[in-house]
C-alpha atoms as a PDB file:
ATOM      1  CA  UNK A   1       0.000   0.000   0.000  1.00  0.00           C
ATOM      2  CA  UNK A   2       1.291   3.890  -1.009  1.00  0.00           C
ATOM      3  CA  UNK A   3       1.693   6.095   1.726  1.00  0.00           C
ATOM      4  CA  UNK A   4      -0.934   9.114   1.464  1.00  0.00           C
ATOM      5  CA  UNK A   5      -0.177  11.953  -0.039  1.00  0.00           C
ATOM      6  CA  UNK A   6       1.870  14.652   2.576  1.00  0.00           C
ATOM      7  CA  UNK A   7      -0.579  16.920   4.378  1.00  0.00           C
ATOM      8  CA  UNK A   8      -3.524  14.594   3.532  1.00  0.00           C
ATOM      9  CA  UNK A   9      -5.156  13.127   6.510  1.00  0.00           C
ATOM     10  CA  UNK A  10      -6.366   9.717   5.897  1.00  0.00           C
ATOM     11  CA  UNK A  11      -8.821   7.896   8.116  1.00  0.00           C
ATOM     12  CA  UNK A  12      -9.558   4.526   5.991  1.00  0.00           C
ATOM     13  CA  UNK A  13      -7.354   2.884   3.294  1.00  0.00           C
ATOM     14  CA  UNK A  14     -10.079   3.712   0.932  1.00  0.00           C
ATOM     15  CA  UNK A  15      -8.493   5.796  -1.748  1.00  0.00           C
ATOM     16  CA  UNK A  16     -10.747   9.206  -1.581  1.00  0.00           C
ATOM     17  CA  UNK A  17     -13.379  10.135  -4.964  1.00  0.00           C
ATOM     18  CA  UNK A  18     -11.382  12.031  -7.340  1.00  0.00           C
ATOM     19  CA  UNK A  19     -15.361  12.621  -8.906  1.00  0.00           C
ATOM     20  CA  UNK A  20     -16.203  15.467 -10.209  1.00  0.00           C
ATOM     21  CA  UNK A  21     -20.008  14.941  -8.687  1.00  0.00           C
ATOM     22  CA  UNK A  22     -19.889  18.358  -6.763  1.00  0.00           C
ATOM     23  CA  UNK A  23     -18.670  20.223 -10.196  1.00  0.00           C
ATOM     24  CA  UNK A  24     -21.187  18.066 -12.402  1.00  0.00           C
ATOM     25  CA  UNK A  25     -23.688  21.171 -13.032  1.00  0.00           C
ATOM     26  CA  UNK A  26     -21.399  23.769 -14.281  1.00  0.00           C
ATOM     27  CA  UNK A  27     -19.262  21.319 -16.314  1.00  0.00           C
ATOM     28  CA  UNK A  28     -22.384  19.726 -18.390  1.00  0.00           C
ATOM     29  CA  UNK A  29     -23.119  23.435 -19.470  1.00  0.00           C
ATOM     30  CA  UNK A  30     -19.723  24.563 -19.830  1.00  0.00           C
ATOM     31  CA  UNK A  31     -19.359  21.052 -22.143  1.00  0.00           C
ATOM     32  CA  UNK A  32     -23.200  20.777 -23.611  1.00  0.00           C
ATOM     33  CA  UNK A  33     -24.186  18.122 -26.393  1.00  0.00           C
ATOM     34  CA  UNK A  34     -21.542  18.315 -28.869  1.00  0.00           C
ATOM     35  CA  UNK A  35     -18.319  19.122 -26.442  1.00  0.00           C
ATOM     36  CA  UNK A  36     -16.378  22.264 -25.370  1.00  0.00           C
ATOM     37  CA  UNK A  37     -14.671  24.588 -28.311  1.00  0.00           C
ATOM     38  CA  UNK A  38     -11.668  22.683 -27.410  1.00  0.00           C
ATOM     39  CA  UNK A  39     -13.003  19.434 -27.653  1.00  0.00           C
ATOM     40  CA  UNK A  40     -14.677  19.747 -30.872  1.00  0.00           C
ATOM     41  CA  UNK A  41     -12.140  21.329 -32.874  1.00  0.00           C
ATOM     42  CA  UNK A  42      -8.757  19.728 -31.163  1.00  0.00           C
ATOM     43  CA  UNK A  43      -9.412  17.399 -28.670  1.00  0.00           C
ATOM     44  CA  UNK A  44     -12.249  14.786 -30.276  1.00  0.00           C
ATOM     45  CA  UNK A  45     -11.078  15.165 -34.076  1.00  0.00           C
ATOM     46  CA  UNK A  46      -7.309  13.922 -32.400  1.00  0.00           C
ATOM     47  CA  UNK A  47      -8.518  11.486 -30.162  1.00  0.00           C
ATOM     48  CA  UNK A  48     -10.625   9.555 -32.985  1.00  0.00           C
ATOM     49  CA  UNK A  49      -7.544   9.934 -35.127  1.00  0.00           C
ATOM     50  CA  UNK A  50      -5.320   8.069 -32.464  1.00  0.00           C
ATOM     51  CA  UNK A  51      -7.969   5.259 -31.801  1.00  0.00           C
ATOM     52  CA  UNK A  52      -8.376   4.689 -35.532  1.00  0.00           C
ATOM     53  CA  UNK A  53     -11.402   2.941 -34.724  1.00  0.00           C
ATOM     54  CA  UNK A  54     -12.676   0.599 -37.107  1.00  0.00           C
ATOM     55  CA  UNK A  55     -16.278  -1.215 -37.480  1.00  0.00           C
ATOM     56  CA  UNK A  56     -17.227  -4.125 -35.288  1.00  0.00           C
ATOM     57  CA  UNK A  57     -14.704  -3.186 -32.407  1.00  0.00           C
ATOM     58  CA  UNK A  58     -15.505  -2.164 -29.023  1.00  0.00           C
ATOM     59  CA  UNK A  59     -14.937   0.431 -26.785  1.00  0.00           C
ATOM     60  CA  UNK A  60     -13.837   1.783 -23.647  1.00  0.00           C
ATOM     61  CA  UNK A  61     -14.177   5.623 -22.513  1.00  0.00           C
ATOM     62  CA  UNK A  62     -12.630   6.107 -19.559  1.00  0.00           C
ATOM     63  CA  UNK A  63     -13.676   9.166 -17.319  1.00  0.00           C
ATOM     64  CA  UNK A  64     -16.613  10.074 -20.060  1.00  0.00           C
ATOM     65  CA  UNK A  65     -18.536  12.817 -18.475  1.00  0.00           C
ATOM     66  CA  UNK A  66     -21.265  13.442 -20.613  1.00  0.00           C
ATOM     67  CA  UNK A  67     -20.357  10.943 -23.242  1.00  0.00           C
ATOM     68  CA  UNK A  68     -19.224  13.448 -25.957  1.00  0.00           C
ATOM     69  CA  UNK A  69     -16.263  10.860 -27.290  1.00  0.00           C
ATOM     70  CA  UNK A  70     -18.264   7.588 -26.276  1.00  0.00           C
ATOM     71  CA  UNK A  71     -21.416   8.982 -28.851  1.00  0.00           C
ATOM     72  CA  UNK A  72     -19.246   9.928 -31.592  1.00  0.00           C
ATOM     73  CA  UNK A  73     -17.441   6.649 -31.859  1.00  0.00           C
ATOM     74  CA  UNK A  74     -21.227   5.168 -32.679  1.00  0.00           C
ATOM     75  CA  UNK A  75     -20.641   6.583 -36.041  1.00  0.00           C
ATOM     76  CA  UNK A  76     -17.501   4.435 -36.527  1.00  0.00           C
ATOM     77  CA  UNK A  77     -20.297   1.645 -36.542  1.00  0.00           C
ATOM     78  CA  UNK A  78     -18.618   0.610 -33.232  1.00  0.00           C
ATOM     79  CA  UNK A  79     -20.094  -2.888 -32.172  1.00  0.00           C
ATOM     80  CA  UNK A  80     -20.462  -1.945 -28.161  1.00  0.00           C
ATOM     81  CA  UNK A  81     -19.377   1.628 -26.284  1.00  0.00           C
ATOM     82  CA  UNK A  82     -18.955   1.544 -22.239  1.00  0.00           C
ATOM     83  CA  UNK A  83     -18.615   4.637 -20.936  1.00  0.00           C
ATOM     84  CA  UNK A  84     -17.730   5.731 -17.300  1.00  0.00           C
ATOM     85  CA  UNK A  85     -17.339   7.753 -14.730  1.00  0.00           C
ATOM     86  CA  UNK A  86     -17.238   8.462 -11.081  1.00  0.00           C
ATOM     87  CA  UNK A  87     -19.875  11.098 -10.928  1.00  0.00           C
ATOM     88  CA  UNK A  88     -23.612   9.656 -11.145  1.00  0.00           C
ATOM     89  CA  UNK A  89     -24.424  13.211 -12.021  1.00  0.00           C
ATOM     90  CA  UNK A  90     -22.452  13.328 -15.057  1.00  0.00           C
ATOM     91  CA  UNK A  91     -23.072   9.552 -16.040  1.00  0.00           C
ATOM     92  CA  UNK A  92     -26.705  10.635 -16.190  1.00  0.00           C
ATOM     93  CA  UNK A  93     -26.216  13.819 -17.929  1.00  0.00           C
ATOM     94  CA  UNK A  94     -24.672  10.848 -20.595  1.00  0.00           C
ATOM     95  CA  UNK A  95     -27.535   9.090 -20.396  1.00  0.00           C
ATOM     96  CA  UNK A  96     -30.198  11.710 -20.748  1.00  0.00           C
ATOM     97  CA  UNK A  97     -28.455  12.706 -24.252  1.00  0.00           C
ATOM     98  CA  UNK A  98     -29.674   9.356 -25.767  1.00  0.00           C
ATOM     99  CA  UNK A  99     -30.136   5.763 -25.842  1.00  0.00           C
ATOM    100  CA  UNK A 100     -28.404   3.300 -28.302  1.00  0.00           C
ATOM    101  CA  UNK A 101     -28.502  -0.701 -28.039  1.00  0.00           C
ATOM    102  CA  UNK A 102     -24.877  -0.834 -28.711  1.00  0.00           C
ATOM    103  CA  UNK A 103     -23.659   2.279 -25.856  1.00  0.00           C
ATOM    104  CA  UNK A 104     -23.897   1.999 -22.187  1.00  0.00           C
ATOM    105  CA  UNK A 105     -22.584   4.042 -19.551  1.00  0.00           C
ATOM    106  CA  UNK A 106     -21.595   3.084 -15.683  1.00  0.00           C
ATOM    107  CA  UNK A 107     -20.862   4.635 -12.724  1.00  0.00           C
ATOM    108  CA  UNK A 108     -17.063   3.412 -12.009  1.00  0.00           C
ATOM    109  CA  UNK A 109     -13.600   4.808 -10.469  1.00  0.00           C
ATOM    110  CA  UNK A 110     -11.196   4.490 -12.908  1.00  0.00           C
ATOM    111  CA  UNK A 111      -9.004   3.519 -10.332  1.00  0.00           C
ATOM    112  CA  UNK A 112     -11.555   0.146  -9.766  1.00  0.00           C
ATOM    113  CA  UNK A 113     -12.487  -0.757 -12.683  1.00  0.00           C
ATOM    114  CA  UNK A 114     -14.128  -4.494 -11.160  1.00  0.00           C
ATOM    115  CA  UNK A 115     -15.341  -6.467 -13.754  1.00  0.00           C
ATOM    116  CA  UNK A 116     -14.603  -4.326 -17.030  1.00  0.00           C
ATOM    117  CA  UNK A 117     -10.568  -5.994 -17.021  1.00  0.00           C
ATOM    118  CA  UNK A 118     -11.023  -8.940 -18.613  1.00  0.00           C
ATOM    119  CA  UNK A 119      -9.621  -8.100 -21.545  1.00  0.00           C
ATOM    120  CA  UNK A 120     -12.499  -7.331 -24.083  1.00  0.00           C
ATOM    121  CA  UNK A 121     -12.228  -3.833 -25.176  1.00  0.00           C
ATOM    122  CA  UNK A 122     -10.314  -2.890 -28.438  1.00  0.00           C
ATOM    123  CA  UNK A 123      -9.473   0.284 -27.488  1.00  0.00           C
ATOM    124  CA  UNK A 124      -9.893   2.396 -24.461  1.00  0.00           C
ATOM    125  CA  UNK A 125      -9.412   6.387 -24.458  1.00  0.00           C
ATOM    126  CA  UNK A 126      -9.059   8.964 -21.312  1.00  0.00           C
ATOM    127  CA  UNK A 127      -9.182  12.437 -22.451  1.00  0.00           C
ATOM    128  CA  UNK A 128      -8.176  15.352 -20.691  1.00  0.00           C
ATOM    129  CA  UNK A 129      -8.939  13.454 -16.864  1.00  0.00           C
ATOM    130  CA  UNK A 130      -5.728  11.605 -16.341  1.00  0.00           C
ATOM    131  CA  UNK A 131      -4.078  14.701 -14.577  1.00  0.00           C
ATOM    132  CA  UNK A 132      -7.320  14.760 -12.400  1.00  0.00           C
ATOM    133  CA  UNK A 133      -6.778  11.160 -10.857  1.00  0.00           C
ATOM    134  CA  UNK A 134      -4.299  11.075  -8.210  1.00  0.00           C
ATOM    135  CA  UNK A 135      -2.839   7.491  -8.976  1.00  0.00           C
ATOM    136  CA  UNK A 136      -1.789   6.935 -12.111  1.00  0.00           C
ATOM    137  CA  UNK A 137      -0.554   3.778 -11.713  1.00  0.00           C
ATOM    138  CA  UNK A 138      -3.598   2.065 -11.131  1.00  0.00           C
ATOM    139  CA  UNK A 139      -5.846   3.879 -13.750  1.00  0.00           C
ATOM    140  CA  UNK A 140      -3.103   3.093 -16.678  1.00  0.00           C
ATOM    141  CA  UNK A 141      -3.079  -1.051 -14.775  1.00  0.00           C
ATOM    142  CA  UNK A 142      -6.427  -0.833 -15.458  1.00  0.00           C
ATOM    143  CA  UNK A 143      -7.066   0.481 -18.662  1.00  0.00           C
ATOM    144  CA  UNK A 144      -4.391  -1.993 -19.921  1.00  0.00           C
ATOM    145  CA  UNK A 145      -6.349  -4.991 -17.867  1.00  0.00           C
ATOM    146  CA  UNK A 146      -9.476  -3.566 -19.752  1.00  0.00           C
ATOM    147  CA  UNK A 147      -8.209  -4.513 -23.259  1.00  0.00           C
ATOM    148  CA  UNK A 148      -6.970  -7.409 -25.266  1.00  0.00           C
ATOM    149  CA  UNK A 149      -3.782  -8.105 -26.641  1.00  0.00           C
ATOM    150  CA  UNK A 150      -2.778  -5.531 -28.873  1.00  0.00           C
ATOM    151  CA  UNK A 151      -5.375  -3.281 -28.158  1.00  0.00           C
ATOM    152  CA  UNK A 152      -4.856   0.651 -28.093  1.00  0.00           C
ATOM    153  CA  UNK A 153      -5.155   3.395 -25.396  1.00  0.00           C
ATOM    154  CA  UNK A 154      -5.350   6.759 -26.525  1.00  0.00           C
ATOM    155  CA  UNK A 155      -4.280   9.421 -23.531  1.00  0.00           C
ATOM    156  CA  UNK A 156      -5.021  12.947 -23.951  1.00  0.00           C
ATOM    157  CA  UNK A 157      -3.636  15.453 -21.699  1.00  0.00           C
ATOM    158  CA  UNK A 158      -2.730  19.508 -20.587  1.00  0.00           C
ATOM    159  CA  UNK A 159       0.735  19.202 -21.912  1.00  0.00           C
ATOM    160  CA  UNK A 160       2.699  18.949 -19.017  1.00  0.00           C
ATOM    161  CA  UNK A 161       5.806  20.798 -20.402  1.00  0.00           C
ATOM    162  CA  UNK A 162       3.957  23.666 -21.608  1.00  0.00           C
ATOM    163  CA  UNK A 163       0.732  23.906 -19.278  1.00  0.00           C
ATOM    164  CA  UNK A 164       1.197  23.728 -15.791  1.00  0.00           C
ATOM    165  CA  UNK A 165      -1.215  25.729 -13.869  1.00  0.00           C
ATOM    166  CA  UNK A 166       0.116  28.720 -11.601  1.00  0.00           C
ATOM    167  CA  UNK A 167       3.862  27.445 -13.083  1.00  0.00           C
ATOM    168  CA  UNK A 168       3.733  28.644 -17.074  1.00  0.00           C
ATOM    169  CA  UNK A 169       2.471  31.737 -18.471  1.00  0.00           C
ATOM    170  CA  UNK A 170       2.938  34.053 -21.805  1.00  0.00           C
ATOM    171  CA  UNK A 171       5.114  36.379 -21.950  1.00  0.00           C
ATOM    172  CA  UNK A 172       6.134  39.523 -24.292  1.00  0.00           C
ATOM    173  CA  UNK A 173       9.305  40.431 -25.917  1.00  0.00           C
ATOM    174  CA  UNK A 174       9.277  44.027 -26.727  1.00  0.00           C
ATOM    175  CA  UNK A 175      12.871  43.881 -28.650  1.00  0.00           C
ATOM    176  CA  UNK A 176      12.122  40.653 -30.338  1.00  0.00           C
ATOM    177  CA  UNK A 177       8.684  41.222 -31.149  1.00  0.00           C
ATOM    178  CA  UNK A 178       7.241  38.221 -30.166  1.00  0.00           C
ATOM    179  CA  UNK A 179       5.542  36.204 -27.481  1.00  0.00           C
ATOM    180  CA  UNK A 180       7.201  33.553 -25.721  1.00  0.00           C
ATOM    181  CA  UNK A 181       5.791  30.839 -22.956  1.00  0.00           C
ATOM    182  CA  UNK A 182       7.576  31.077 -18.892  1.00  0.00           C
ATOM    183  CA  UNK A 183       7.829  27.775 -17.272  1.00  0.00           C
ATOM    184  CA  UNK A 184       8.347  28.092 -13.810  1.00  0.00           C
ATOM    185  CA  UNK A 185       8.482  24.776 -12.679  1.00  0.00           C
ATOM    186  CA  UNK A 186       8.140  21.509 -13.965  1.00  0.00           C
ATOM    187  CA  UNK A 187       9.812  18.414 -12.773  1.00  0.00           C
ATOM    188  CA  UNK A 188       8.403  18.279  -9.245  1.00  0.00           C
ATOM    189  CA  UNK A 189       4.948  16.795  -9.208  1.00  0.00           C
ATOM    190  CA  UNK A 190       2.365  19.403  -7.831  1.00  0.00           C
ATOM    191  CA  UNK A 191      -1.325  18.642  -6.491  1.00  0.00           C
ATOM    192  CA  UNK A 192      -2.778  21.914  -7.154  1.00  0.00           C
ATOM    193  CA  UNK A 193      -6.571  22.896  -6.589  1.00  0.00           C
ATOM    194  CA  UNK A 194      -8.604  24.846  -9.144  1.00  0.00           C
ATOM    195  CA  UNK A 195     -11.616  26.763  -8.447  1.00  0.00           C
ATOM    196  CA  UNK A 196     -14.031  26.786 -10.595  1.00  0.00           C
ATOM    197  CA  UNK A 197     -15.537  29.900 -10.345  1.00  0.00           C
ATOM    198  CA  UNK A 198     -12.425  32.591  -9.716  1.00  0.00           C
ATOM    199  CA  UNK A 199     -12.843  35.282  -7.507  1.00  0.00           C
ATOM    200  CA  UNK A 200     -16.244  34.070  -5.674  1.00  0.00           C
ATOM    201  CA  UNK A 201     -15.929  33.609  -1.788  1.00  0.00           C
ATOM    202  CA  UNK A 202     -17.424  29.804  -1.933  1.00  0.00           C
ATOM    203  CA  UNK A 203     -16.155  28.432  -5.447  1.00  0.00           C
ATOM    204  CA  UNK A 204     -15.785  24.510  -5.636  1.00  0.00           C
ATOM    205  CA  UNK A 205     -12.681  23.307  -6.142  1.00  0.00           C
ATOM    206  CA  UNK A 206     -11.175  20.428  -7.836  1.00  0.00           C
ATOM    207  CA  UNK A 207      -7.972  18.646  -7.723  1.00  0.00           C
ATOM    208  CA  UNK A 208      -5.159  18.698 -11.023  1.00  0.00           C
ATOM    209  CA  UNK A 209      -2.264  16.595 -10.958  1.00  0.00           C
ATOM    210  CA  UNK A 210       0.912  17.497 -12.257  1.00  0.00           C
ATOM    211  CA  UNK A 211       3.798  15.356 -13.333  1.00  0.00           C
ATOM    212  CA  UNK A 212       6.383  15.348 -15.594  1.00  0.00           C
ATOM    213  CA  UNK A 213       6.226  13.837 -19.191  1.00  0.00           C
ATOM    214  CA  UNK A 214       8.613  10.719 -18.037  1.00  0.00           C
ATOM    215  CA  UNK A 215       6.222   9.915 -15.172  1.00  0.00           C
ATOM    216  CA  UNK A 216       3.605   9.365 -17.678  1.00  0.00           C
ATOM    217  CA  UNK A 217       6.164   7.676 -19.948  1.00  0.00           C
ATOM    218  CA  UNK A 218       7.068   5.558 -17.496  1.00  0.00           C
ATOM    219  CA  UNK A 219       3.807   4.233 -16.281  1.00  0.00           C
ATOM    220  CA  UNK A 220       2.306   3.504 -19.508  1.00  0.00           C
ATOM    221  CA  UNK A 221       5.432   0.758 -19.924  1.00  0.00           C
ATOM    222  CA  UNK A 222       4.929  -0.431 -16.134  1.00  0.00           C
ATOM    223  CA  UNK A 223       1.452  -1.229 -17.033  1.00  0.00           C
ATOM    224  CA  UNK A 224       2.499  -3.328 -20.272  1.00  0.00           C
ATOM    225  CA  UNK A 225       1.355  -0.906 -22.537  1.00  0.00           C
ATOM    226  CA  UNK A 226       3.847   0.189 -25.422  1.00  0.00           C
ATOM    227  CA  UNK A 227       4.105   3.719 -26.898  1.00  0.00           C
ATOM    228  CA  UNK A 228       3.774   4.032 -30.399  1.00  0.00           C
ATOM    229  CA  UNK A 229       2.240   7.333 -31.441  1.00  0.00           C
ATOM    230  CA  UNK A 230       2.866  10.702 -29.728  1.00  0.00           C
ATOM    231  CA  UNK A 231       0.903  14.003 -31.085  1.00  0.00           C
ATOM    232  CA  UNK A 232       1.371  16.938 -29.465  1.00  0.00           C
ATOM    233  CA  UNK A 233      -1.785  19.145 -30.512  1.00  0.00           C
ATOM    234  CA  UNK A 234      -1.753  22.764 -31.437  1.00  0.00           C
ATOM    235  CA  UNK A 235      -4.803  25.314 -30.423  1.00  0.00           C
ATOM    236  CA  UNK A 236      -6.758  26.661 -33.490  1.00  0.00           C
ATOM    237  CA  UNK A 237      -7.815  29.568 -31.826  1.00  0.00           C
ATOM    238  CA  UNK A 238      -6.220  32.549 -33.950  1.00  0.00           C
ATOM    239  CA  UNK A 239      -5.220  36.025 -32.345  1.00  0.00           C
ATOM    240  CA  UNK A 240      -7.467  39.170 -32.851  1.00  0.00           C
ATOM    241  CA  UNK A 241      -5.467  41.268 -35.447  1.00  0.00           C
ATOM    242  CA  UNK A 242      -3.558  44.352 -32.802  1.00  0.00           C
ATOM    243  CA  UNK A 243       0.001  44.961 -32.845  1.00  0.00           C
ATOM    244  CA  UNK A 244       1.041  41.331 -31.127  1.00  0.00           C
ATOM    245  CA  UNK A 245      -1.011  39.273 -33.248  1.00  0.00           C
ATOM    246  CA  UNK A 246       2.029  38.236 -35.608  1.00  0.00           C
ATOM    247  CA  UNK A 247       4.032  37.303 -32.514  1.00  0.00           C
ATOM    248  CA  UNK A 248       0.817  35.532 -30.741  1.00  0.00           C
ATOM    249  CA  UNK A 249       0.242  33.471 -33.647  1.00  0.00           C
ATOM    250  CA  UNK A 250       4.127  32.011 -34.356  1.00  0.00           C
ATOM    251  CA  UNK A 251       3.687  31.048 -30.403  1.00  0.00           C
ATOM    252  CA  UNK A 252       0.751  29.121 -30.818  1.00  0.00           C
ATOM    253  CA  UNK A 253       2.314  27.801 -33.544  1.00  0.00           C
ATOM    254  CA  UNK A 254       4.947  26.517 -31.570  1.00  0.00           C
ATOM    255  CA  UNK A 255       3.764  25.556 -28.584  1.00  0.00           C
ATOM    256  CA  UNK A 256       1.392  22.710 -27.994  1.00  0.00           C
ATOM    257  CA  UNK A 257      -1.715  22.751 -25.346  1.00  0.00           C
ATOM    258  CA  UNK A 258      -2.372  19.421 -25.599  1.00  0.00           C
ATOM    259  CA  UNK A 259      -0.527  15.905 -25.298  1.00  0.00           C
ATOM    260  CA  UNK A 260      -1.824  13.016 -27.056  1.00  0.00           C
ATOM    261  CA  UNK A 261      -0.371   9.343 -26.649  1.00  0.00           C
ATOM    262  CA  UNK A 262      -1.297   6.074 -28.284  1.00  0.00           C
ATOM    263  CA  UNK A 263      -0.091   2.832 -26.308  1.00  0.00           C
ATOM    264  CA  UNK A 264      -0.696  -0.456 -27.262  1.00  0.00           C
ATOM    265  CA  UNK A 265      -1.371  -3.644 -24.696  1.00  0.00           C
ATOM    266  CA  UNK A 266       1.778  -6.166 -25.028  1.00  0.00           C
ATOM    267  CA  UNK A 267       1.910  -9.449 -24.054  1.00  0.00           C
ATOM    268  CA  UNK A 268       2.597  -9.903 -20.122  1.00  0.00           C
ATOM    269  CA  UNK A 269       6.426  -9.451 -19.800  1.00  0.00           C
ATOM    270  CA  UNK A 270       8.587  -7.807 -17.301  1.00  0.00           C
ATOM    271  CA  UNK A 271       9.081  -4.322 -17.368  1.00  0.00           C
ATOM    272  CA  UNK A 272      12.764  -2.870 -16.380  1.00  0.00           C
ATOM    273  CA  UNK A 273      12.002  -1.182 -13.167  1.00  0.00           C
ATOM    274  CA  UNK A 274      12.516   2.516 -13.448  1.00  0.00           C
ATOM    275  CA  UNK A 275      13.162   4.557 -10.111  1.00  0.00           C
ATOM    276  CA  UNK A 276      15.761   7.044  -8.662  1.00  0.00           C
ATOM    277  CA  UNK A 277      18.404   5.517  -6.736  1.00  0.00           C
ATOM    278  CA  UNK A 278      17.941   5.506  -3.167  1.00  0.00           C
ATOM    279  CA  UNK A 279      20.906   7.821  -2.406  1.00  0.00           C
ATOM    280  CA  UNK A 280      20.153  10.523  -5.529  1.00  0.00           C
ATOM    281  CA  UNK A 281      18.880  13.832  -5.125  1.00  0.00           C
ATOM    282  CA  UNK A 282      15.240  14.542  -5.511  1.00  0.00           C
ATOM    283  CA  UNK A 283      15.751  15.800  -9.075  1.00  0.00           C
ATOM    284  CA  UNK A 284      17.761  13.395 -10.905  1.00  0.00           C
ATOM    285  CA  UNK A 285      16.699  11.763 -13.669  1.00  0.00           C
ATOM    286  CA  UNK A 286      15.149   8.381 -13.224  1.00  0.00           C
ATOM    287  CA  UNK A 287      17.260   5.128 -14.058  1.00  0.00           C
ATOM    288  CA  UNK A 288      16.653   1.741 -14.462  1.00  0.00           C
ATOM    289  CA  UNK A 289      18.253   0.080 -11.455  1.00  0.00           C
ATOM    290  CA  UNK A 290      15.609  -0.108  -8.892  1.00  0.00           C
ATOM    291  CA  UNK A 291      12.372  -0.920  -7.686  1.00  0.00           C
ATOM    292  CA  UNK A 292       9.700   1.714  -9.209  1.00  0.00           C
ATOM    293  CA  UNK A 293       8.870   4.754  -6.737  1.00  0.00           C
ATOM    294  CA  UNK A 294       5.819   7.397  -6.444  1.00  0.00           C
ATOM    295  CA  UNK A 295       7.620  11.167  -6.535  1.00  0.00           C
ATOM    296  CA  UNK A 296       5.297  13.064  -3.809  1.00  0.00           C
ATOM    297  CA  UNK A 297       3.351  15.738  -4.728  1.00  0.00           C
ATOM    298  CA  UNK A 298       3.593  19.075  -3.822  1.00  0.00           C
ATOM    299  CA  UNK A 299       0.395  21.812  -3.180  1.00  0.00           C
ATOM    300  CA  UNK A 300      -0.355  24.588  -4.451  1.00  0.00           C
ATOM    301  CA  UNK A 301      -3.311  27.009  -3.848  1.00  0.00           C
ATOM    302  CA  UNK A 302      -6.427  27.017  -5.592  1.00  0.00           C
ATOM    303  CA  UNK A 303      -6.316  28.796  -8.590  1.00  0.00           C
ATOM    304  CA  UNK A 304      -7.884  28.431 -12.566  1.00  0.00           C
ATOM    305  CA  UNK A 305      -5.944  27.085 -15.327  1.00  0.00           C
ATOM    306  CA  UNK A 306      -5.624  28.563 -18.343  1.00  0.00           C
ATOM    307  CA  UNK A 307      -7.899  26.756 -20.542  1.00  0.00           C
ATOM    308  CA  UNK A 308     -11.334  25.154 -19.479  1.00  0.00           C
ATOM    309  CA  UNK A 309     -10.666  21.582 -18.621  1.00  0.00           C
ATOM    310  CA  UNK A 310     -12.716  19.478 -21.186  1.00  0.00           C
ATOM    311  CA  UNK A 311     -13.096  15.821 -20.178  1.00  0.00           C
ATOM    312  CA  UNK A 312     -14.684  12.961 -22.063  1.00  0.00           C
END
């Protein structure tokens, strides 16, 4: 068993609800029918392009909310769809938008998956929630339990070299004429809360998770699943024409919002075990001579990212 995370009291061994049940009425509006800006013109059109889904296969869609992904992969003639989620509220917000024989949707942690990892699924996809969960370990175990032999996972995240809230912001260069993206931190993992509603005296708050890009990396392989696409996806927002607009557009340009990954379920084997060395320094690069390790995670206060988080 993992020791809890510092500074969070822990009365049972029962790992606490990373839902988003308490959040569930702003985010359907914010996300609707047919999915945030984001997620229509970025985040679904790259997640169906990294699950290459094909007719007569089934499907997993892990943390769905609404079911915005989990509907539009009916009209890949899918054979079955199982969506879910840890909030009921959200899981029926899915359900309200529609019945079809061949989609279902289920109130589940993605952490506890029960009886959905026995292998069936295809493919499985988690968009824009993994940096919500606080173990990563056991979602990614789970999601590769979830699917068969050579099935795909398609993970799509904040980029966590570009986007890490209250750590990375833009920038202007007066000289150079152009915008550029600061990066405070990065390598140290960070829990840091985000309200939802800045600036109100009683906003709800939920939880983001950052790591680096090799904890991610690292964890997909632990769980037997094999990288073998990596997108890293652009905005397609444009810049209101004003006197930065040439700069702000060559930085979006250049640097990605979003992460995608494709990972494929091997064969059981075992993977090289991938840890710091007892006796290194807390920022050292990990190597491949000891038993795996959890980095802790360091808080922040609450504050808003910069882009509205767009699950499922």
């Amino acid at each position: 068993m993992r020791p809890p995370h510092p500074g969070r009291a822990r009365t049972h061994a029962r790992r606490p609800s990373t839902s988003w049940d308490h959040v569930a009425s702003w985010y359907d509006r914010l996300v609707g029918d047919e999915g945030s800006d984001y997620q229509r013109h970025v985040i679904i059109p790259a997640a169906l392009r990294l699950l290459n889904p094909q007719p007569g296969e089934t499907f997993l869609d892990l943390c769905c909310g609404q079911g915005v992904l989990a509907r539009a992969l009916l009209d890949s003639s899918a054979k079955r769809v199982v969506g879910v989620d840890a909030s009921p509220k959200l899981i029926d917000a899915a359900r309200a938008r529609g019945s079809d024989s061949r989609l279902s949707f289920i109130v589940r942690d993605v952490r506890r998956l029960g009886d959905l990892t026995s292998g069936e699924f295809d493919a499985a996809a988690c968009l824009m929630s993994l940096h919500d969960v606080d173990d990563v370990d056991a979602a990614l175990r789970g999601a590769a339990a979830a699917l068969r032999v050579g099935g795909r996972l398609v993970l799509i995240l904040m980029h966590p070299c570009f986007r890490v809230p209250r750590q990375s912001s833009w920038g202007w260069d007066d000289e150079k004429k152009t915008q550029y993206r600061r990066l405070d931190r990065y390598y140290s993992p960070m829990e840091i809360p985000i309200s939802v509603h800045p600036g109100r005296t009683a906003s709800p708050v939920t939880q983001y998770y950052h790591r680096p890009l090799s904890y991610y990396l690292n964890n997909l392989a632990r769980a037997g699943l094999a990288l073998s696409v990596c997108e890293e996806l652009l905005t397609h927002r444009v810049a209101s024409p004003g006197a930065h607009s040439r700069g702000e557009n060559r930085a979006a340009a250049e640097f990605p919002v979003f992460l995608g990954l494709r990972a494929e379920r091997v064969p059981a084997f075992a993977p090289p075990a991938l840890a710091r060395p007892t006796s290194a320094p807390a920022n050292e690069p990990l190597r491949s001579d000891n038993p795996p390790t959890r980095p802790p995670l360091r808080r922040e206060r609450s504050r808003r990212r910069e882009n509205p988080r767009c699950r499922g």
